[in-house]
PDB file of N, CA and C in Angstrom:
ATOM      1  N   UNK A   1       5.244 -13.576   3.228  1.00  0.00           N
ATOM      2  CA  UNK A   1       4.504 -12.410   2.803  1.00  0.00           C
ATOM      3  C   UNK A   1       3.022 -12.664   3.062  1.00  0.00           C
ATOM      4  N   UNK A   2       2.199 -11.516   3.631  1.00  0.00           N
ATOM      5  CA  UNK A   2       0.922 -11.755   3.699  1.00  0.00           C
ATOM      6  C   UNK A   2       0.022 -10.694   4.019  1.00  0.00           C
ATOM      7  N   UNK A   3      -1.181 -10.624   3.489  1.00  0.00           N
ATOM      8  CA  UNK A   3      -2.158  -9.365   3.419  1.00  0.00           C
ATOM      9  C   UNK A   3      -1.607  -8.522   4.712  1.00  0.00           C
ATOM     10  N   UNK A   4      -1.116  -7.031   4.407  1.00  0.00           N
ATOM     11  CA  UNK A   4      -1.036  -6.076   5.211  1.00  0.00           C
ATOM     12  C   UNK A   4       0.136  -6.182   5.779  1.00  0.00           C
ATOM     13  N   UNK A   5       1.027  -6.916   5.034  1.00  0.00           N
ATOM     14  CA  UNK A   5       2.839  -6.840   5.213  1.00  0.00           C
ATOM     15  C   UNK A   5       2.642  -5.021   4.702  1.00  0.00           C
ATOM     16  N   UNK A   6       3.998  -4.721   5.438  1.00  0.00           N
ATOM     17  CA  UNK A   6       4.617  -3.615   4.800  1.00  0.00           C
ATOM     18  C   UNK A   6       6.163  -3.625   4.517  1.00  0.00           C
ATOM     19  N   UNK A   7       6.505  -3.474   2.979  1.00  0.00           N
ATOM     20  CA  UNK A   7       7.720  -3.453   2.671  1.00  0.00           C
ATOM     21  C   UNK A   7       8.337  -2.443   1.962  1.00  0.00           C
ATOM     22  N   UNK A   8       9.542  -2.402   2.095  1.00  0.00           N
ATOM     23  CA  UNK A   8      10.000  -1.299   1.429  1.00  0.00           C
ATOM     24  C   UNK A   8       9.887  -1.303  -0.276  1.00  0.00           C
ATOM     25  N   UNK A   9      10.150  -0.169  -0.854  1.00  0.00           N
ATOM     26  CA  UNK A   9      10.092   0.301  -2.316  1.00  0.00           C
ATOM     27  C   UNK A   9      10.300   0.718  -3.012  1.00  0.00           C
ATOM     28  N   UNK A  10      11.096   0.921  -4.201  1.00  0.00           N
ATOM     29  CA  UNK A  10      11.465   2.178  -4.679  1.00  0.00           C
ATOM     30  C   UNK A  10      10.688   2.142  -6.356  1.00  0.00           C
ATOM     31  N   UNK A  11       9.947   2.953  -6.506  1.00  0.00           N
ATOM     32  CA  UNK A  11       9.086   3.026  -7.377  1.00  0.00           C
ATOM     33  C   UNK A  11       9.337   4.386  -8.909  1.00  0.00           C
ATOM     34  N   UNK A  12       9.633   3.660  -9.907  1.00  0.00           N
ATOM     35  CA  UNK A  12      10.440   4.466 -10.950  1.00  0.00           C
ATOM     36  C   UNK A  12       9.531   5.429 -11.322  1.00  0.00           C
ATOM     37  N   UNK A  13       9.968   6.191 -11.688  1.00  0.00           N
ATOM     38  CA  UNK A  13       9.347   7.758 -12.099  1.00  0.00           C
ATOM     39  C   UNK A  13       8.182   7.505 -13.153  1.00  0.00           C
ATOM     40  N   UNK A  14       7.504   8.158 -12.787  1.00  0.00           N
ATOM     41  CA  UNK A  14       6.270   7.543 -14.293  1.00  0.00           C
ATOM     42  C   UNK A  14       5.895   9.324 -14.663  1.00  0.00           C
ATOM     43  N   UNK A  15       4.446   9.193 -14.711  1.00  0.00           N
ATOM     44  CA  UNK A  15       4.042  10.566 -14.763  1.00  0.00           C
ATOM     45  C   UNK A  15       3.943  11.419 -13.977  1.00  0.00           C
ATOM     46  N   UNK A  16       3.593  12.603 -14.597  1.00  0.00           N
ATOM     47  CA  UNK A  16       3.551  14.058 -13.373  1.00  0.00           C
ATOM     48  C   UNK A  16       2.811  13.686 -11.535  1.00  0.00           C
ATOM     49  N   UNK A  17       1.651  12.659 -11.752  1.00  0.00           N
ATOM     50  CA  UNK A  17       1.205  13.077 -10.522  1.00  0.00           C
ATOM     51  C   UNK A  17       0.803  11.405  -9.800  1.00  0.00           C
ATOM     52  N   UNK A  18       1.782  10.474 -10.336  1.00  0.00           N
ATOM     53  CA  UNK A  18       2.258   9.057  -9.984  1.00  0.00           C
ATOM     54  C   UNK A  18       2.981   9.180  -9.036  1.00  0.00           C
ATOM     55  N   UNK A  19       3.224   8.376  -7.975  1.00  0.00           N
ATOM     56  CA  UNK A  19       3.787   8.317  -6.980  1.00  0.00           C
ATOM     57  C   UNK A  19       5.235   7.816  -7.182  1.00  0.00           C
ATOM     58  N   UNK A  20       6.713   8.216  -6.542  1.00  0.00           N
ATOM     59  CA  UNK A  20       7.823   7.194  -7.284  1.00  0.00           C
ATOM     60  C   UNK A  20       8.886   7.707  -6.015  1.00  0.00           C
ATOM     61  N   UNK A  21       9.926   6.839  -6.876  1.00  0.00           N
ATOM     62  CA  UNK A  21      10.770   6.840  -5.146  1.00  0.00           C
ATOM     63  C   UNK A  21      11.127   6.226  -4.154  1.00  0.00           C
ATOM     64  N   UNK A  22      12.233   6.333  -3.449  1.00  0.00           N
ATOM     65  CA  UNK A  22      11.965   5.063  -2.427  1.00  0.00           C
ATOM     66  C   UNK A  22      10.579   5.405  -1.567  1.00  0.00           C
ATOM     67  N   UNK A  23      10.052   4.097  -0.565  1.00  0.00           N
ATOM     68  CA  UNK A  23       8.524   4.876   0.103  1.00  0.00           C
ATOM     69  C   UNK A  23       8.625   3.280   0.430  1.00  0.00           C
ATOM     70  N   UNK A  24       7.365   3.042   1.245  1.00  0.00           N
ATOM     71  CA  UNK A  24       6.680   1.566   1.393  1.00  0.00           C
ATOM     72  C   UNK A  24       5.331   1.430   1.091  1.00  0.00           C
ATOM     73  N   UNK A  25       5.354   0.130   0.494  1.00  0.00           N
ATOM     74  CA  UNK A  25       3.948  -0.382   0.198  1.00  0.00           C
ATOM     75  C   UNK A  25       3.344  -1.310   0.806  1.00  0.00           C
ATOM     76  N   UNK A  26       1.813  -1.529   1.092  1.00  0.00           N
ATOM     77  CA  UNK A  26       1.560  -2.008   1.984  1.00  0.00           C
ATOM     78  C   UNK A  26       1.120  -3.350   0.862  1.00  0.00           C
ATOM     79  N   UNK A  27       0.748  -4.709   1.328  1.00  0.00           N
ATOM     80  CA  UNK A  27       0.451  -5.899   0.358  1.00  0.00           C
ATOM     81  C   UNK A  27      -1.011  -5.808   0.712  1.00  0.00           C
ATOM     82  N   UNK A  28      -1.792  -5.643  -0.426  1.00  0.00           N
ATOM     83  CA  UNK A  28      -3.135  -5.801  -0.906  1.00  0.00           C
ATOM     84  C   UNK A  28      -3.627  -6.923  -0.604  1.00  0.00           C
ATOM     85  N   UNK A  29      -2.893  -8.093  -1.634  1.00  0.00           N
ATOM     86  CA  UNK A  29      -3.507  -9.073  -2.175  1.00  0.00           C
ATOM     87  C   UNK A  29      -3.665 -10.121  -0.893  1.00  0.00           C
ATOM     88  N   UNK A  30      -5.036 -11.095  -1.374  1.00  0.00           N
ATOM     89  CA  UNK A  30      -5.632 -12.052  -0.438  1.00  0.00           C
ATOM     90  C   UNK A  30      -4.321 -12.621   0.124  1.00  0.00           C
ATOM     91  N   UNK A  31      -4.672 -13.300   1.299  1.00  0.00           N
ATOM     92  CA  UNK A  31      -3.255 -14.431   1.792  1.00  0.00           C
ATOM     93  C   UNK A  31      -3.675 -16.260   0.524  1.00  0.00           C
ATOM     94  N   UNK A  32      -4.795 -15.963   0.249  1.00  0.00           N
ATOM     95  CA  UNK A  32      -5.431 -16.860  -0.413  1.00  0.00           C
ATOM     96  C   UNK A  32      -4.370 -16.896  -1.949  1.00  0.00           C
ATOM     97  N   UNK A  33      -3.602 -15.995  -1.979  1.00  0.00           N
ATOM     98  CA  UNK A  33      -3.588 -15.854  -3.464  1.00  0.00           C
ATOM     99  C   UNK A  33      -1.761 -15.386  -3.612  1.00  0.00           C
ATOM    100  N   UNK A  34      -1.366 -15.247  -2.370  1.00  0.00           N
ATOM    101  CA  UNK A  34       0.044 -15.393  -1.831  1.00  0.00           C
ATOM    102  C   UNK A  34       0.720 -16.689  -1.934  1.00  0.00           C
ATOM    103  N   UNK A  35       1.964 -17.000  -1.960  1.00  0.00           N
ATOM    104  CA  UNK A  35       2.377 -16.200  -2.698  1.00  0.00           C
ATOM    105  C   UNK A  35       2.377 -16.291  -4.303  1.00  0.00           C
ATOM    106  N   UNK A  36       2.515 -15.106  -5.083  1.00  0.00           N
ATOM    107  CA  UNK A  36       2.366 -15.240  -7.028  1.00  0.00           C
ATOM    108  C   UNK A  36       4.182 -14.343  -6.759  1.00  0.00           C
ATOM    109  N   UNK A  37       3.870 -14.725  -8.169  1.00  0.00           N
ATOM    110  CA  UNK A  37       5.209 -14.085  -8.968  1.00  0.00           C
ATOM    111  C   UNK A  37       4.997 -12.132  -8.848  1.00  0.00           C
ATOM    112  N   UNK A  38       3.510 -11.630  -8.879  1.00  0.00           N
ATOM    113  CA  UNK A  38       2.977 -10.729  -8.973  1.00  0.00           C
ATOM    114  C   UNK A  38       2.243  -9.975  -7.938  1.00  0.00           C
ATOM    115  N   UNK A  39       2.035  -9.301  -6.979  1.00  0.00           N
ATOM    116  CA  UNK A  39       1.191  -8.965  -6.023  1.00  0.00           C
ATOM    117  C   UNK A  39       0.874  -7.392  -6.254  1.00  0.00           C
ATOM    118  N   UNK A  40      -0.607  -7.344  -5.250  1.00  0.00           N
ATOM    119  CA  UNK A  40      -1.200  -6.187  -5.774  1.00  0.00           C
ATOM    120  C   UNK A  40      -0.732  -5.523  -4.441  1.00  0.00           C
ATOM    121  N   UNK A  41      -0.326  -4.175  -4.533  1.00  0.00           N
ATOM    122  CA  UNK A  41       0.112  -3.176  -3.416  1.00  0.00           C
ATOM    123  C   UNK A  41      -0.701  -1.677  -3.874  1.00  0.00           C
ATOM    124  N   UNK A  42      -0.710  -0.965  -2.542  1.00  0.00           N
ATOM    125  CA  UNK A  42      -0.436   0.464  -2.552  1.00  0.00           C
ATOM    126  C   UNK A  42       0.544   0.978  -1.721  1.00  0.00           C
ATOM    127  N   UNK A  43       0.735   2.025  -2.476  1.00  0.00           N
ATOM    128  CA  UNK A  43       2.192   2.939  -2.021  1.00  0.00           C
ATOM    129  C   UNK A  43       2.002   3.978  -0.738  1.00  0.00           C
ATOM    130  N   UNK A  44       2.748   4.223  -0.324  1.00  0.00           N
ATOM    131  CA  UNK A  44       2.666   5.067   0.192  1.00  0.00           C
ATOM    132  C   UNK A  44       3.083   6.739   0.640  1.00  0.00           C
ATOM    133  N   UNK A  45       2.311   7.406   1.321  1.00  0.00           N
ATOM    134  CA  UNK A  45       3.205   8.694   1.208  1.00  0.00           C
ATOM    135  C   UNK A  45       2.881   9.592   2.356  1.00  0.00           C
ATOM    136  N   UNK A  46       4.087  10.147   2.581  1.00  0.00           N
ATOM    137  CA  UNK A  46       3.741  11.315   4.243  1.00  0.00           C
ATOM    138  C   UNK A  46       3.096  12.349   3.354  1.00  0.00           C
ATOM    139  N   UNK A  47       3.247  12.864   2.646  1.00  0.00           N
ATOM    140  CA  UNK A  47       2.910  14.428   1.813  1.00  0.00           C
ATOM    141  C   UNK A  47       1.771  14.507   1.639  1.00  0.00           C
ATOM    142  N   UNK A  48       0.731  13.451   1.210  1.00  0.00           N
ATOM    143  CA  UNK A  48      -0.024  13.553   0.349  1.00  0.00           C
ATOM    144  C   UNK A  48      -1.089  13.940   0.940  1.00  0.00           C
ATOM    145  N   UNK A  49      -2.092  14.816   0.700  1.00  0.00           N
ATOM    146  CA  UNK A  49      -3.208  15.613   1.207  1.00  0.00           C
ATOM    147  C   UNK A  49      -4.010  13.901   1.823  1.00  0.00           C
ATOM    148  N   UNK A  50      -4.828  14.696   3.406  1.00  0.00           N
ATOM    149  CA  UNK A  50      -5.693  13.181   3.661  1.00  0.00           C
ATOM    150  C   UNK A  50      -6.986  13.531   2.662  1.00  0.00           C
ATOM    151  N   UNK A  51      -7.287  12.294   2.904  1.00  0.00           N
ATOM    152  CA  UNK A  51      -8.666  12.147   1.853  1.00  0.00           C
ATOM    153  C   UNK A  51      -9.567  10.876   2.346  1.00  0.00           C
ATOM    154  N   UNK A  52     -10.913  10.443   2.410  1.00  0.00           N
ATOM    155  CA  UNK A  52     -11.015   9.502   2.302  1.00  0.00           C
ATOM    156  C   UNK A  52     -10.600   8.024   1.760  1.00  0.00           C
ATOM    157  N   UNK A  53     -10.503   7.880   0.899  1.00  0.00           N
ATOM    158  CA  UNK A  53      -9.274   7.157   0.341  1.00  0.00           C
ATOM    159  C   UNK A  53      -8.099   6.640   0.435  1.00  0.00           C
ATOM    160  N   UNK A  54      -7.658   7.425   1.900  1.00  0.00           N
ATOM    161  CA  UNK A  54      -6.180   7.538   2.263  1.00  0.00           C
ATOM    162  C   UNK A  54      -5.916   7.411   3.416  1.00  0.00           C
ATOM    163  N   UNK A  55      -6.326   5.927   3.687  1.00  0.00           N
ATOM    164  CA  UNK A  55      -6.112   5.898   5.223  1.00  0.00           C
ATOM    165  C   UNK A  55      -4.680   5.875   5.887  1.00  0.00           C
ATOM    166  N   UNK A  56      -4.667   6.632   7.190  1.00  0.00           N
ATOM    167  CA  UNK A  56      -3.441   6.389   7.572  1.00  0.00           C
ATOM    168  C   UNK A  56      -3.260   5.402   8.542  1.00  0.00           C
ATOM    169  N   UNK A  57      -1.735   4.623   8.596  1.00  0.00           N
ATOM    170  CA  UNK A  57      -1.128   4.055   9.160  1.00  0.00           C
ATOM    171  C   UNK A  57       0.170   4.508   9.618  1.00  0.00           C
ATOM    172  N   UNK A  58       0.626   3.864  10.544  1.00  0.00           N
ATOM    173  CA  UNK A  58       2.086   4.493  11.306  1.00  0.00           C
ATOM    174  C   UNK A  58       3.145   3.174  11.089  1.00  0.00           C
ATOM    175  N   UNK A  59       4.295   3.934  10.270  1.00  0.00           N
ATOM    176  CA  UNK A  59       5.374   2.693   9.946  1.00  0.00           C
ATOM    177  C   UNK A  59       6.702   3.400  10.416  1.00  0.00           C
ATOM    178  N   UNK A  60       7.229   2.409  11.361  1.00  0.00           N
ATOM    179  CA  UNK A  60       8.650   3.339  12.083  1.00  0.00           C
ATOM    180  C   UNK A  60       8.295   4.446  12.706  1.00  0.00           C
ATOM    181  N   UNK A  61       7.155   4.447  13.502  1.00  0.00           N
ATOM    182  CA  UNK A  61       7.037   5.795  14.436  1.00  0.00           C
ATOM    183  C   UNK A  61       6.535   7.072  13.843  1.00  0.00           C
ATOM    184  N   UNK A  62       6.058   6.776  12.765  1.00  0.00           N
ATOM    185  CA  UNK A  62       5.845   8.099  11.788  1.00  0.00           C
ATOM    186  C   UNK A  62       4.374   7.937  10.628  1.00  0.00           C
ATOM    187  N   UNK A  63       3.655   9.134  11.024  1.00  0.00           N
ATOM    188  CA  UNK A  63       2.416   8.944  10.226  1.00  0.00           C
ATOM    189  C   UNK A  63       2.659   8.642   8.661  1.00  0.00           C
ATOM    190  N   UNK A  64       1.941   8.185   8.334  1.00  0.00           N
ATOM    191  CA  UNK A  64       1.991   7.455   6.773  1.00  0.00           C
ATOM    192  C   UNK A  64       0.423   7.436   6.233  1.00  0.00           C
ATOM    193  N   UNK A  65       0.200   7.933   4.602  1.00  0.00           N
ATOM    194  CA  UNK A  65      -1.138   7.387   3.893  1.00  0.00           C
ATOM    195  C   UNK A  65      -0.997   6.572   2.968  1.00  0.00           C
ATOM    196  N   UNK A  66      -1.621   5.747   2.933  1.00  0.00           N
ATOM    197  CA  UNK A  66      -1.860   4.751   2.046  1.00  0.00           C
ATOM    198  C   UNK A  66      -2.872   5.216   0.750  1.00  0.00           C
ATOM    199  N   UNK A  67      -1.936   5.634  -0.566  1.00  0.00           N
ATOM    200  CA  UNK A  67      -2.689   5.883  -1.751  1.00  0.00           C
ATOM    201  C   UNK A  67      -3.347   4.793  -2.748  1.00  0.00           C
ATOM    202  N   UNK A  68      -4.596   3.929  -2.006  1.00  0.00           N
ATOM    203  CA  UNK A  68      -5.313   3.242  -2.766  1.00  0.00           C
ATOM    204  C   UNK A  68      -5.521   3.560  -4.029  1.00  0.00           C
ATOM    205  N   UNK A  69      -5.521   4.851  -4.328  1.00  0.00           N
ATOM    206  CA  UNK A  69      -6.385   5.529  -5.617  1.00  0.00           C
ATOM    207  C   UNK A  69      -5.013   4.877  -6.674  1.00  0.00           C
ATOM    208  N   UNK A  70      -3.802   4.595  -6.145  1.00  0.00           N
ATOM    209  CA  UNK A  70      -2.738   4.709  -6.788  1.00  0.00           C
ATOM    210  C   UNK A  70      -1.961   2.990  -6.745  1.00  0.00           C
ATOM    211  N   UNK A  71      -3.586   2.494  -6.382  1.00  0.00           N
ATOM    212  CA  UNK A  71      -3.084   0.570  -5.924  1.00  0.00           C
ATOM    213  C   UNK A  71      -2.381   0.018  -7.419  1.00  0.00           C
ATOM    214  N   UNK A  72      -1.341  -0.757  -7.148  1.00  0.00           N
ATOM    215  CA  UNK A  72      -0.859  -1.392  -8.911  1.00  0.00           C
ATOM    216  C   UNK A  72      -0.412  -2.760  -8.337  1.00  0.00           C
ATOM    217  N   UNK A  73      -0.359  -3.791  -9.511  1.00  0.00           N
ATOM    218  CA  UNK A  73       0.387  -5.133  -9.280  1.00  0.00           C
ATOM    219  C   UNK A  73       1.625  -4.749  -9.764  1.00  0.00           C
ATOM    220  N   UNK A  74       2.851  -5.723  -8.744  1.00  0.00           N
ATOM    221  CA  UNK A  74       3.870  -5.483  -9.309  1.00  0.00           C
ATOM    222  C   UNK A  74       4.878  -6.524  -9.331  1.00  0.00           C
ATOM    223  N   UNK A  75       5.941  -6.968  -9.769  1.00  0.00           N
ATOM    224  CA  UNK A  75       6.805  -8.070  -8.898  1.00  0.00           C
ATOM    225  C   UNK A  75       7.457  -8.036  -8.157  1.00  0.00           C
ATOM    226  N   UNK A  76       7.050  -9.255  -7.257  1.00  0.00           N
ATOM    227  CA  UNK A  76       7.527  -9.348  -6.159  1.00  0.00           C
ATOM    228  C   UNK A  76       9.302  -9.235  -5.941  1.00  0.00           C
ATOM    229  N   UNK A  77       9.676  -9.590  -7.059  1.00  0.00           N
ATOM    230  CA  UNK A  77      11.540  -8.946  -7.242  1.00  0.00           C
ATOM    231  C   UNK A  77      11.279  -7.678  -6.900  1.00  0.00           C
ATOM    232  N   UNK A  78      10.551  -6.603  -6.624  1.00  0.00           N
ATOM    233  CA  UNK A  78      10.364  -4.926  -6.882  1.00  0.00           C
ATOM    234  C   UNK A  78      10.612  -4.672  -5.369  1.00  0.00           C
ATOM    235  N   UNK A  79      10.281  -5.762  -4.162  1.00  0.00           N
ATOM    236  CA  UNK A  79       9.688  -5.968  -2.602  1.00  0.00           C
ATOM    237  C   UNK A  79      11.445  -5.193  -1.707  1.00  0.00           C
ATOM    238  N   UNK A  80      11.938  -4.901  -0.897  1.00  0.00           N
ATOM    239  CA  UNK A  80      12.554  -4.484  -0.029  1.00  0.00           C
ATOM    240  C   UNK A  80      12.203  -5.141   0.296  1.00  0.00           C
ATOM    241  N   UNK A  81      12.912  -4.743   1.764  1.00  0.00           N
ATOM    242  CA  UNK A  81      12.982  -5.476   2.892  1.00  0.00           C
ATOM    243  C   UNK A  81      11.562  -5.113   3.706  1.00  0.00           C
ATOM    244  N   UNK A  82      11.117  -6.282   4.395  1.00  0.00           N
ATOM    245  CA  UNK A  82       9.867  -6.496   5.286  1.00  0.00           C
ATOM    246  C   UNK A  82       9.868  -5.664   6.367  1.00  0.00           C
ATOM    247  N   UNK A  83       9.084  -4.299   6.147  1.00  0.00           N
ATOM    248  CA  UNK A  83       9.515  -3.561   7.855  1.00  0.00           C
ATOM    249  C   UNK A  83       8.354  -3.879   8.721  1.00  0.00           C
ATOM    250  N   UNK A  84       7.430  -4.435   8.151  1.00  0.00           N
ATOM    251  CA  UNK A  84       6.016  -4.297   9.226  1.00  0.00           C
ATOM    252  C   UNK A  84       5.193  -4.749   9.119  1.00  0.00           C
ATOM    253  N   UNK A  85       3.932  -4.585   9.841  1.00  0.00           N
ATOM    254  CA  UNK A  85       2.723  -4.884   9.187  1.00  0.00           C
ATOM    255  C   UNK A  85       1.675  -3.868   9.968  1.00  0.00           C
ATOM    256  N   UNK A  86       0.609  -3.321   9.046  1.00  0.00           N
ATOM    257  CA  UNK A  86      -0.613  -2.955   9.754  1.00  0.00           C
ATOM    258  C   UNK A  86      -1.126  -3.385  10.998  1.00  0.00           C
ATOM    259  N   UNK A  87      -1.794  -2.935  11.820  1.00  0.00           N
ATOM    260  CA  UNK A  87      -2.563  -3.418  12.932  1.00  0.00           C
ATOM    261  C   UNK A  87      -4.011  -3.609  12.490  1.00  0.00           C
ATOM    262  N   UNK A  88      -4.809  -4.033  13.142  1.00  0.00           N
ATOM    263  CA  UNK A  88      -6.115  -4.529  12.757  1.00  0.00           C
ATOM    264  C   UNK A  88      -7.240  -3.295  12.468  1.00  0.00           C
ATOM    265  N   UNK A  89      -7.086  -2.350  13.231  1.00  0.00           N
ATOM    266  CA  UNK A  89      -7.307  -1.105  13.362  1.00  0.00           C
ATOM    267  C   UNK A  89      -7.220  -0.764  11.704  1.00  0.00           C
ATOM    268  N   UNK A  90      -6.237  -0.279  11.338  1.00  0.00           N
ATOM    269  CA  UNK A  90      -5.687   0.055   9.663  1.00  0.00           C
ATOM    270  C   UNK A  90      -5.796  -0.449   8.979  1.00  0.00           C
ATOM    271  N   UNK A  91      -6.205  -1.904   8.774  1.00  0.00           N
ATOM    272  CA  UNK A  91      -6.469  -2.627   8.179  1.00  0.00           C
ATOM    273  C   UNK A  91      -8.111  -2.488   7.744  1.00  0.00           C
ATOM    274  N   UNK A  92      -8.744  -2.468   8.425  1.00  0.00           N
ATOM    275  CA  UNK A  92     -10.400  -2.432   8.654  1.00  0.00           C
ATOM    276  C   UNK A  92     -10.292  -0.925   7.574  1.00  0.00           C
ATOM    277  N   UNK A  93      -9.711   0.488   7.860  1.00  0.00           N
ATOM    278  CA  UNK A  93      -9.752   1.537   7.535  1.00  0.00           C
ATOM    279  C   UNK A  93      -9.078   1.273   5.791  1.00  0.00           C
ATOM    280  N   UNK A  94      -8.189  -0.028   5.575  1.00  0.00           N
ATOM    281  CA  UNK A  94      -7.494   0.295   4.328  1.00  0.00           C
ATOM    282  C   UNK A  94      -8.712  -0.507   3.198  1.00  0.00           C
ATOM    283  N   UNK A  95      -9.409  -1.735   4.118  1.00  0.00           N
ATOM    284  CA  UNK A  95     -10.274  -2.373   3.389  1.00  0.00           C
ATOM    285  C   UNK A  95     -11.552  -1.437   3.279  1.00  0.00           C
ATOM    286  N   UNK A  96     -12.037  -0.723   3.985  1.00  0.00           N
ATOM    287  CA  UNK A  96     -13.138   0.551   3.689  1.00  0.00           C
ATOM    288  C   UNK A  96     -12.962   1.382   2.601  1.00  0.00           C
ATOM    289  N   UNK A  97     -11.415   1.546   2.467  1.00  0.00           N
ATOM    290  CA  UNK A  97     -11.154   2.513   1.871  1.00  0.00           C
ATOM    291  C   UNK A  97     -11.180   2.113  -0.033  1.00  0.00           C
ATOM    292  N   UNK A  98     -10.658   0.398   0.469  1.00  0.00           N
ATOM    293  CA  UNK A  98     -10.362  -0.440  -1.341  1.00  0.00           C
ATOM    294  C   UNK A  98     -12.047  -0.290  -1.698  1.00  0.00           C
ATOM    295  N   UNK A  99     -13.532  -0.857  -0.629  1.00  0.00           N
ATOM    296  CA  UNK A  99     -14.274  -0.670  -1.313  1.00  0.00           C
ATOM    297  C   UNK A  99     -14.689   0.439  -2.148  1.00  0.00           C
ATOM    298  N   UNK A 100     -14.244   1.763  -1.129  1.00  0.00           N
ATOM    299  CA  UNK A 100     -14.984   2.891  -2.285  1.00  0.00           C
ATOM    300  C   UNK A 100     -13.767   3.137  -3.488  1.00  0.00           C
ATOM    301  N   UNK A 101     -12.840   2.968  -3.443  1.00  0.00           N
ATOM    302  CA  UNK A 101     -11.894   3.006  -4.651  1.00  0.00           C
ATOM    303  C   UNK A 101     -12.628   2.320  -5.647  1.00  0.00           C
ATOM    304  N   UNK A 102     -12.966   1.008  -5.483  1.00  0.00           N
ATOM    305  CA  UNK A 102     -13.516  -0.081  -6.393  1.00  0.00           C
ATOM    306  C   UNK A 102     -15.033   0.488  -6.880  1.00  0.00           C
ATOM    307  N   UNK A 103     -15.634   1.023  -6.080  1.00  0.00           N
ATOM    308  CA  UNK A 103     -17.044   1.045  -6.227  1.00  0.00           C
ATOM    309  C   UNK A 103     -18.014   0.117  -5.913  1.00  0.00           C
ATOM    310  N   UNK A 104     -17.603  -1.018  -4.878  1.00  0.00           N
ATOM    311  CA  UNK A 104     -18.461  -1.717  -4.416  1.00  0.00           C
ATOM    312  C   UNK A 104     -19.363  -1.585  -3.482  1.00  0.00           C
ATOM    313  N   UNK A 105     -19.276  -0.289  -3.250  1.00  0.00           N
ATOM    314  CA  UNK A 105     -20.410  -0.652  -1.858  1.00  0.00           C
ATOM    315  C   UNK A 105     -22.049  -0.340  -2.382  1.00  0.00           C
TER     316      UNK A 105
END
């Protein structure tokens, strides 16, 4: 496992406007800090309006956004199967995107 894996997910129903379902998440967390019992992800989703925030990536031939706004730690028991990984390209766009989520810039 390592920063900008993409794996599959199925994410239990929470509230009205939480993301849930099967879907894939992309792996957040440093390679520095890989592997924990725990890792930080965001989910993903074809539907979801673009936004800054929401960069897209293509997994299996098919556009995909990545809902930072909606990043959570979770366990790694939670992980599917390994379909992918980001390209360097999406990556650059998903780390732009964690700073303004965070408020660091």
């Amino acid at each position: 496992m390592n920063r900008g894996d993409i794996f599959a997910i199925t994410i239990h129903k929470g509230t009205k406007n939480e993301q849930h379902g099967p879907r894939f998440a992309v792996i957040l967390q440093s390679d520095a800090l890989l592997p924990r019992s725990v890792v930080l992800v965001a989910p993903t989703s074809k539907s979801a309006r673009p936004a800054s925030i929401r960069p897209e990536i293509t997994v299996q031939k098919q556009t995909t956004r990545v809902l930072l706004e909606q990043m959570s730690a979770i366990s790694i028991e939670r992980l599917g199967k390994r379909i992918g990984r980001v390209n360097v390209d999406e990556q650059w766009s998903i780390d732009d995107a964690i700073v303004a989520v965070l408020g660091l810039n």
